[in-house]
Protein backbone atom coordinates (compact mmCIF):
# COMPACT_ATOMS: atom_id res chain seq x y z
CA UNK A 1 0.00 0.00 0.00
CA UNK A 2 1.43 3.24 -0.83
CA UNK A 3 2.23 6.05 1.82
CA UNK A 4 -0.65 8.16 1.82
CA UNK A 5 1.61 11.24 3.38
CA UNK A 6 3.73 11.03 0.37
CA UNK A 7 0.93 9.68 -2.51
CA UNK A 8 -1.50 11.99 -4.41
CA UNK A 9 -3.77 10.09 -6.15
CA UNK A 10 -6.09 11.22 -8.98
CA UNK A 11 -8.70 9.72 -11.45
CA UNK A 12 -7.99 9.93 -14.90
CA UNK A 13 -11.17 11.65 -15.85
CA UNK A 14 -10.63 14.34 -12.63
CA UNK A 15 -11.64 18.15 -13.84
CA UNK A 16 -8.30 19.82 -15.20
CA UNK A 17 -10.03 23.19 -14.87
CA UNK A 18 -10.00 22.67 -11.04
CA UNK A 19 -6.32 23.84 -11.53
CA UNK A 20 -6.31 27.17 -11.92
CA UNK A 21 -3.59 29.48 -13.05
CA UNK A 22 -2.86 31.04 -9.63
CA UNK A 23 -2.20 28.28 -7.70
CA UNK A 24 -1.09 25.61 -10.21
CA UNK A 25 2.26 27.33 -10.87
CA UNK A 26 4.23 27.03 -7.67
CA UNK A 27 7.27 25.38 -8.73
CA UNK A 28 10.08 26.22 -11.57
CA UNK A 29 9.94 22.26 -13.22
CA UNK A 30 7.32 19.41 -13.11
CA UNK A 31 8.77 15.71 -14.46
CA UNK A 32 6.22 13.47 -15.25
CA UNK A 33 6.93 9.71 -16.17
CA UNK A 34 4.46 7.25 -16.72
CA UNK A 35 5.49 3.72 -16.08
CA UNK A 36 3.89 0.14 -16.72
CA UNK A 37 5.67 -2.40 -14.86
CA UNK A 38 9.54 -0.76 -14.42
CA UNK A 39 10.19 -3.05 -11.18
CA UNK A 40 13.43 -2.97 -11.77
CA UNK A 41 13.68 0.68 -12.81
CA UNK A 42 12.11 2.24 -10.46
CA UNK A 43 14.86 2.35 -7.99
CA UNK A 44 17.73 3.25 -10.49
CA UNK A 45 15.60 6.22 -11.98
CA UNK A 46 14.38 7.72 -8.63
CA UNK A 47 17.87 7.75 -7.10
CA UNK A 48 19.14 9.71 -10.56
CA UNK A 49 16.83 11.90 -10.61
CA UNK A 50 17.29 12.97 -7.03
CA UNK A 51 20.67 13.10 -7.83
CA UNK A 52 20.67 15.36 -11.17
CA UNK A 53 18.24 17.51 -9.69
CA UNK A 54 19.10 18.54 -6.68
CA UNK A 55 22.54 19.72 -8.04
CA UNK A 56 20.68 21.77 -10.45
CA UNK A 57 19.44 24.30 -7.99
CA UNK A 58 15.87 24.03 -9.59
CA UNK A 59 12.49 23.71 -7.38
CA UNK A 60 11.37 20.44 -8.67
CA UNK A 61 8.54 17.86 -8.82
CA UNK A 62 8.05 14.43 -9.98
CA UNK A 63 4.97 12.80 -11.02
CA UNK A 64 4.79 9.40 -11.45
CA UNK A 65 2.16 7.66 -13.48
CA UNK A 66 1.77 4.26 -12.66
CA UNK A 67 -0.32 2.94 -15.65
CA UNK A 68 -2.03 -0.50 -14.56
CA UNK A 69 1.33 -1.99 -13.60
CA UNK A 70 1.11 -5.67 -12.71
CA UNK A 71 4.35 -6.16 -11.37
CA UNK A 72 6.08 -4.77 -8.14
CA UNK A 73 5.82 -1.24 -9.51
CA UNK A 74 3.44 0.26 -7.07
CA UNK A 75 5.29 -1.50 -4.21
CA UNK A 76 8.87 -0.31 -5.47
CA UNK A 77 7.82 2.79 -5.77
CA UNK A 78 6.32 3.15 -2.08
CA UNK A 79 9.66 1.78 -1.18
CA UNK A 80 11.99 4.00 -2.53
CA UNK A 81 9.96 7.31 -2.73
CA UNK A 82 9.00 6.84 1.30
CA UNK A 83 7.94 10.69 2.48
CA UNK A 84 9.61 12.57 -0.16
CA UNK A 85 7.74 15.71 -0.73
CA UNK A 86 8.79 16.29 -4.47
CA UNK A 87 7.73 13.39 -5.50
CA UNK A 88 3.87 12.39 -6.45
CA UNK A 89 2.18 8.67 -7.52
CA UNK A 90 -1.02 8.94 -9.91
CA UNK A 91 -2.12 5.09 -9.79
CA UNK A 92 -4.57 4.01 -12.02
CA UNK A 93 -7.38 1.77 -11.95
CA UNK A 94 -5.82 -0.20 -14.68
CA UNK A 95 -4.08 0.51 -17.90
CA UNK A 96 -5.37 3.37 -19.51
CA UNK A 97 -1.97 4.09 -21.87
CA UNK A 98 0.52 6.64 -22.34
CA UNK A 99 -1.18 9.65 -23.38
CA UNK A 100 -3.77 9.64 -20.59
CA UNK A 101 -1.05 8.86 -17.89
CA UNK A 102 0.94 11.82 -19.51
CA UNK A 103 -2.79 13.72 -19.81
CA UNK A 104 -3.00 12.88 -16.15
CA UNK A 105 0.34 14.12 -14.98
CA UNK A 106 0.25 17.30 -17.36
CA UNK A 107 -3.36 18.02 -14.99
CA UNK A 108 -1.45 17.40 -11.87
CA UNK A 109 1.63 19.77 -12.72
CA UNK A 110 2.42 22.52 -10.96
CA UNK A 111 5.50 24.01 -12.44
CA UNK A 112 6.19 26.46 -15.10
CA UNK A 113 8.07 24.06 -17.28
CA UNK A 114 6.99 20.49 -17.67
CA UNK A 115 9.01 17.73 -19.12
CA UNK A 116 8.14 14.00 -19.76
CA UNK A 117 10.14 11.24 -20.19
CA UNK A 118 10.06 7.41 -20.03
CA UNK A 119 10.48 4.88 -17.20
CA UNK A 120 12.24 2.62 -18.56
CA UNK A 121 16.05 4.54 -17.99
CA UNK A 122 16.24 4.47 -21.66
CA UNK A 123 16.25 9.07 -21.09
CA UNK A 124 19.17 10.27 -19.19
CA UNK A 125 18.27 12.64 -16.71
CA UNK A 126 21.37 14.23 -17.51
CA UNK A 127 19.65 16.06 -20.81
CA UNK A 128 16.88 17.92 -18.59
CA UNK A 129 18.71 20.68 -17.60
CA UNK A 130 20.40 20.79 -21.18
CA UNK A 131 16.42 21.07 -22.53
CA UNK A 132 15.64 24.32 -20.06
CA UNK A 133 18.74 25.72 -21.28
CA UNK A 134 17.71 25.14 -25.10
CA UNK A 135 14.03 26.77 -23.73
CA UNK A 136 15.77 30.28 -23.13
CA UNK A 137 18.47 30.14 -26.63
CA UNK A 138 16.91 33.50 -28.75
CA UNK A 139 14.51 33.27 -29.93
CA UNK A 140 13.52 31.75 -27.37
CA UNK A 141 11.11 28.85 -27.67
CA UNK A 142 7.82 27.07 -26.12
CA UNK A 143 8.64 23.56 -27.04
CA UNK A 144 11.95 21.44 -27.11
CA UNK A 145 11.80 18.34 -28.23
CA UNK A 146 14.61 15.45 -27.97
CA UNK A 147 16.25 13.74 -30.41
CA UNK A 148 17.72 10.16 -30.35
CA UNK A 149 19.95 10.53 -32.54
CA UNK A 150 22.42 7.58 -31.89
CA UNK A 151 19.05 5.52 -30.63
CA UNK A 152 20.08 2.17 -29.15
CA UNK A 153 17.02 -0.28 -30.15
CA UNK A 154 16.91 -3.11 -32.07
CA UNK A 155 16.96 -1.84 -35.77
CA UNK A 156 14.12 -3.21 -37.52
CA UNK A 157 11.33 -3.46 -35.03
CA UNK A 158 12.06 -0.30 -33.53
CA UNK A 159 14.39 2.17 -35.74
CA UNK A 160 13.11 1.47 -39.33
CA UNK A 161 9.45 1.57 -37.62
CA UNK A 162 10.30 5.14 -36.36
CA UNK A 163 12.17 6.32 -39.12
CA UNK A 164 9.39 5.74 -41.69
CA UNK A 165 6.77 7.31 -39.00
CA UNK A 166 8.37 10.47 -38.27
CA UNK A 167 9.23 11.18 -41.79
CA UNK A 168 5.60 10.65 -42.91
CA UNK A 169 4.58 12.94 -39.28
CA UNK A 170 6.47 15.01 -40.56
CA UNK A 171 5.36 15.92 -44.04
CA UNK A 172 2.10 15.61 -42.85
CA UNK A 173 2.44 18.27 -39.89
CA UNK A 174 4.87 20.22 -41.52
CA UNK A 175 6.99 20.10 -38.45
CA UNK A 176 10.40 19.99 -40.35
CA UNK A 177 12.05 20.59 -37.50
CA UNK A 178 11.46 18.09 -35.85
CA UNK A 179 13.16 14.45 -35.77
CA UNK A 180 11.90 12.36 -33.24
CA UNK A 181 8.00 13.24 -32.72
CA UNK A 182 8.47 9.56 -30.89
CA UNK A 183 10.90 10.45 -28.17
CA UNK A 184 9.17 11.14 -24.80
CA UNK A 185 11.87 13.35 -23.61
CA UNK A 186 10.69 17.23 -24.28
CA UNK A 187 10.30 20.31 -22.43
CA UNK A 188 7.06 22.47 -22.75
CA UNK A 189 6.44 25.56 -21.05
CA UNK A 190 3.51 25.72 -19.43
CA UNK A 191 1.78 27.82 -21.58
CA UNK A 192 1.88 26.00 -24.81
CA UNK A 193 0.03 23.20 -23.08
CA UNK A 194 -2.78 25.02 -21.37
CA UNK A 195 -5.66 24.11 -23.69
CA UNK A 196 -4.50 21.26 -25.47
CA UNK A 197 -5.79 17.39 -24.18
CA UNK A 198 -4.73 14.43 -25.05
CA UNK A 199 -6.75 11.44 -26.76
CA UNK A 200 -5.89 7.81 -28.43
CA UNK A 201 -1.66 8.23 -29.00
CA UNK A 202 -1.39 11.85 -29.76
CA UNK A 203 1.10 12.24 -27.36
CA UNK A 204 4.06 11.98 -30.14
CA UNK A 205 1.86 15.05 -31.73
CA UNK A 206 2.27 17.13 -29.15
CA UNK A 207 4.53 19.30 -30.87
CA UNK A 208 2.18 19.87 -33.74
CA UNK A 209 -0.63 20.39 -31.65
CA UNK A 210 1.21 23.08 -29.88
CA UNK A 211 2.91 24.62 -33.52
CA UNK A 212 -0.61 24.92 -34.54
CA UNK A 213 -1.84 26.39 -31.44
CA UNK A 214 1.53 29.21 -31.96
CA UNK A 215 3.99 27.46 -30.16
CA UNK A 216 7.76 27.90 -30.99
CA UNK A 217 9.65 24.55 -31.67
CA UNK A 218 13.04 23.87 -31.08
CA UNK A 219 14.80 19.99 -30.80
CA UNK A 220 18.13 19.33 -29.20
CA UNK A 221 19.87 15.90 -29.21
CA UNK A 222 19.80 13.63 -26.43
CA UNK A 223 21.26 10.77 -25.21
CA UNK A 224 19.56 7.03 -25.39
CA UNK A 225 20.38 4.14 -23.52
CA UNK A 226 19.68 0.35 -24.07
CA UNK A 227 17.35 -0.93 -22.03
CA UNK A 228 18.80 -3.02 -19.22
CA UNK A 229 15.69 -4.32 -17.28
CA UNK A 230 11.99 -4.61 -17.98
CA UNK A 231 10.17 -5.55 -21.33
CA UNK A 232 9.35 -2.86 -24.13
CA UNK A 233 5.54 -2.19 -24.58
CA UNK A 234 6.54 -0.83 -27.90
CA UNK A 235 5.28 -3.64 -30.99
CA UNK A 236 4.24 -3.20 -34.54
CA UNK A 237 0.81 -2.55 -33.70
CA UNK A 238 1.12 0.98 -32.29
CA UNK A 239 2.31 1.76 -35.73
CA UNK A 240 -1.23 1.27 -37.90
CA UNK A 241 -2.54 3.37 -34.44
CA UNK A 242 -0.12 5.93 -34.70
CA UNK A 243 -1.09 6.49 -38.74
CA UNK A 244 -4.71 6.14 -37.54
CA UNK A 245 -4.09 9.27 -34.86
CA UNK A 246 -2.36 11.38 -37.98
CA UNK A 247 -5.02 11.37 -39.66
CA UNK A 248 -7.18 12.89 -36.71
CA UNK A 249 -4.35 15.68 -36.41
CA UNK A 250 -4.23 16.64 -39.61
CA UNK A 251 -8.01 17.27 -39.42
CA UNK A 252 -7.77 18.61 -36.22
CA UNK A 253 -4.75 20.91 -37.63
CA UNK A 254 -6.37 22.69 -40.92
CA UNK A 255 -9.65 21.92 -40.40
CA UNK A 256 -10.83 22.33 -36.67
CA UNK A 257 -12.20 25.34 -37.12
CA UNK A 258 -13.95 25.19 -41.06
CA UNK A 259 -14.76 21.22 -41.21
CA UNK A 260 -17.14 22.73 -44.15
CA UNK A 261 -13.34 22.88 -46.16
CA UNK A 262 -12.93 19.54 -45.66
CA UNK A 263 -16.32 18.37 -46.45
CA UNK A 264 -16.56 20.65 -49.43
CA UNK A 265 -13.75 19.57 -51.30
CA UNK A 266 -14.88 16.13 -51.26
CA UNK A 267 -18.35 17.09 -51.89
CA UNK A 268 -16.74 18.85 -55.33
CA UNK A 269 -14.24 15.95 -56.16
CA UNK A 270 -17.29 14.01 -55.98
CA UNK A 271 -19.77 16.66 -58.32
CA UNK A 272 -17.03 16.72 -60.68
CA UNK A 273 -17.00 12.71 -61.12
CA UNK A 274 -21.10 12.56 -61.43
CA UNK A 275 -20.43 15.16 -64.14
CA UNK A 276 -17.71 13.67 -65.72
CA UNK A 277 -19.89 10.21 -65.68
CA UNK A 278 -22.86 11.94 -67.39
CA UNK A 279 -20.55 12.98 -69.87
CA UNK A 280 -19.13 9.55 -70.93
CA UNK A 281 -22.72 8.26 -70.84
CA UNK A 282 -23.18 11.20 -73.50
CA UNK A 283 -20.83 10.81 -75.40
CA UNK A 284 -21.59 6.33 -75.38
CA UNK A 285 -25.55 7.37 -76.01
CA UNK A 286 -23.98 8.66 -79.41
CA UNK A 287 -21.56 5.57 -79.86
CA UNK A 288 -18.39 7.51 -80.12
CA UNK A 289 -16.60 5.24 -77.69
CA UNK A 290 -18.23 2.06 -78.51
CA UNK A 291 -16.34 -0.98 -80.16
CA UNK A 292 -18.46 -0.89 -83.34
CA UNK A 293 -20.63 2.16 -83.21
CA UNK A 294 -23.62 1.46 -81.90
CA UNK A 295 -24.85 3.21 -78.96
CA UNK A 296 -26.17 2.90 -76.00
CA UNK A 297 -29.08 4.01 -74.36
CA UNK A 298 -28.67 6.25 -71.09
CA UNK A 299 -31.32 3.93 -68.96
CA UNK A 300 -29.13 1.22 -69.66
CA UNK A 301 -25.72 2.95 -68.93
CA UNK A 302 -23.61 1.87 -66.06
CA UNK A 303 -22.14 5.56 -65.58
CA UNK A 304 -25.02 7.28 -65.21
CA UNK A 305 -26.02 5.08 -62.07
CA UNK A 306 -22.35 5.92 -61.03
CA UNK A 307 -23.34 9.39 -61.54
CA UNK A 308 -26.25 9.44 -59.24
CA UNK A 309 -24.23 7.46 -56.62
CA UNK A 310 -21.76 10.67 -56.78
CA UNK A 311 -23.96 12.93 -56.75
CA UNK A 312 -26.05 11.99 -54.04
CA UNK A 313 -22.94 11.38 -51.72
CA UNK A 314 -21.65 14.90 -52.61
CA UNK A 315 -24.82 16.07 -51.22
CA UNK A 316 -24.34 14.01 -47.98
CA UNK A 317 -20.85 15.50 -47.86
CA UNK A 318 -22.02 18.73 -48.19
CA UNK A 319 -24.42 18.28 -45.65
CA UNK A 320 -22.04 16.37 -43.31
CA UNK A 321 -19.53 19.42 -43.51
CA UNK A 322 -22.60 21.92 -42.30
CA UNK A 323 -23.92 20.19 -39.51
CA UNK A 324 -19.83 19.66 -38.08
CA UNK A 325 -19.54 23.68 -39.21
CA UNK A 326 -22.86 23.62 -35.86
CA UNK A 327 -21.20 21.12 -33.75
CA UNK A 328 -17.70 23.08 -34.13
CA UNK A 329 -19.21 26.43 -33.04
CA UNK A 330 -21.31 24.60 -30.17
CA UNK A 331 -17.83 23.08 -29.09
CA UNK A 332 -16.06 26.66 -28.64
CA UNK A 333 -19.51 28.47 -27.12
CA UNK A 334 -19.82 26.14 -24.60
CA UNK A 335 -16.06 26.07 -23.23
CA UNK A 336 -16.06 29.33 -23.82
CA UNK A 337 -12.79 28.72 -26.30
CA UNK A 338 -12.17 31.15 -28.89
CA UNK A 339 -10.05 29.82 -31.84
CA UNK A 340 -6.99 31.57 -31.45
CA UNK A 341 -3.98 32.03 -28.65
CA UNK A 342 -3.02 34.79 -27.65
CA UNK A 343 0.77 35.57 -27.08
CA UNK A 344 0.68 38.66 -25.12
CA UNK A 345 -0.57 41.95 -24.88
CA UNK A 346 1.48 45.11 -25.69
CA UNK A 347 -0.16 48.47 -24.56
CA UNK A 348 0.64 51.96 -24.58
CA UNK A 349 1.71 53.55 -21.06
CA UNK A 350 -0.92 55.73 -20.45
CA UNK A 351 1.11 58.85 -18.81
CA UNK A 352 3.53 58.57 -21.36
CA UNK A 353 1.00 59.40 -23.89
CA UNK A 354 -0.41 61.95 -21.91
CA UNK A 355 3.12 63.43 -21.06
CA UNK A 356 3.77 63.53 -25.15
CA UNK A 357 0.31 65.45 -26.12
């Protein structure tokens, strides 16, 4: 049973808005790892951590997420965490996956700059303070994201996988900048994540979601390590859901706010094929296109049921793309959630103006 003195524990559907502004800030760097069954790591990591930290100078937090771990997670972690004030357990019910244990811990933050990373010792602690530093390099940036460059994982189930992934993410998001959308190692500031939640395996899309939101992106390479304890939970079939999630963020990125642009120009691609079917029915009603000449009659004509089909399901289209165009406005009215982010606000000193009149 874990220390109740030294354990926070939240559900993974809890209110975020219950965190305000005011009083969710109160430290300069939240780290929040999720974990399914790192027995063996838990120790190892924790005494690191502690470790790099401290000699950092920083106020600090961890939050661990320990995702529906059947092993002796939970109790390793009571063990070696004990009454540690800087470090918080969210244990969940059971496993729930990676973006809502990071979802989870994001909720829980309370520092200014928050920065996952895995539990599995593959990150080296030793890169967080070189991400902060990266944070405040002009022109200064919101997000930094890690990059394993020299990644130490078996080649073809996990590099080739990866490779092929973030080079599709990346034409796809136009993030150019970015190498490893897969690498859980990245510091946001707190900002850039303030209205952004996290669904399915969008986590690797953070950085999108916040470029689209305004966010400035920067990446800095970090080390990786070979796993020395624990199993992977990484196989070949987060891959198809990873492609599935891409195409929800590239929606979600051009068309969140005009759905009707989406709708539309399928509703057109599909007009322009009923036409183009009517046409060829045309042009077969006058046996042009025939083997031997002879035509054939339009009630008879394969294309022009095609053409119906079309047109009928660019109507649909149409229609679909109005009634999301309602649901999309209902969605920002009732949270209140305009579609844009503000920066900051620049205004005039009053006096000043006064002084120069």
């Amino acid at each position: 049973m874990l220390n109740p003195t030294a354990i926070m524990t939240e559900a993974p559907n809890t209110d975020s808005r219950r965190h305000t502004a005011s009083d969710a800030v109160k430290r300069d760097l939240s780290i929040i790892i999720p974990m399914k069954d790192e027995e063996q790591n838990v120790g190892p990591l924790c005494a690191e951590l502690i470790e790099v930290m401290d000699a950092s100078g920083l106020d600090y937090e961890v939050i661990i997420i320990n995702d529906g771990s059947t092993d002796g997670t939970a109790r390793e972690l009571a063990r070696v965490i004990g009454n540690n004030p800087r470090f918080t357990v969210i244990e969940f019910t059971r496993r729930f996956g990676q973006s809502a244990a990071m979802g989870a811990g994001f909720r829980m933050a309370r520092g200014k700059v928050l920065v996952p990373m895995d539990g599995d010792l593959q990150n080296d602690p030793h890169d967080i303070p070189k991400l902060l530093a990266k944070l405040d390099e002009p022109p200064g940036y919101d997000v930094v994201s890690g990059w394993r460059k020299n990644r130490q994982d078996k080649w073809l189930s996990r590099k080739l996988p990866s490779k092929t992934a973030n080079a599709l993410i990346r034409q796809v998001t136009w993030c150019r900048k970015i190498h490893d959308f897969g690498c859980t190692l990245k510091a946001y500031r707190r900002e850039a994540l303030s209205d952004i939640r996290l669904y399915g395996e969008m986590h690797r899309f953070l950085p999108a979601l916040c470029r689209w939101r305004g966010a400035r992106l920067g990446e800095l390479v970090v080390n990786h390590r070979a796993r020395v304890a624990g199993k992977t939970k990484y196989n070949l079939k987060r891959t198809a859901k990873v492609m599935f999630d891409l195409v929800t963020v590239k929606f979600l990125g051009d068309y969140l706010t005009k759905p009707i642009y989406f709708f539309g120009k399928l509703a057109m691609l599909a007009f322009t094929v009923s036409f183009l079917s009517v046409g060829l029915a045309i042009v077969q009603k006058f046996g042009y296109l025939t083997e031997h000449g002879v035509p054939v009659n339009l009630n008879n004509n394969i294309f022009i049921l095609f053409a119906m089909m079309m047109f009928i399901s660019g109507g649909m289209l149409l229609m679909m793309g109005v009634v999301c165009e309602l649901l999309i406005r209902i969605y920002h009215e009732s949270q209140d959630r305009p579609p844009y982010k503000i920066r900051k606000v620049i205004k005039a000193n009053a006096d000043k103006a006064k002084a120069e009149r």
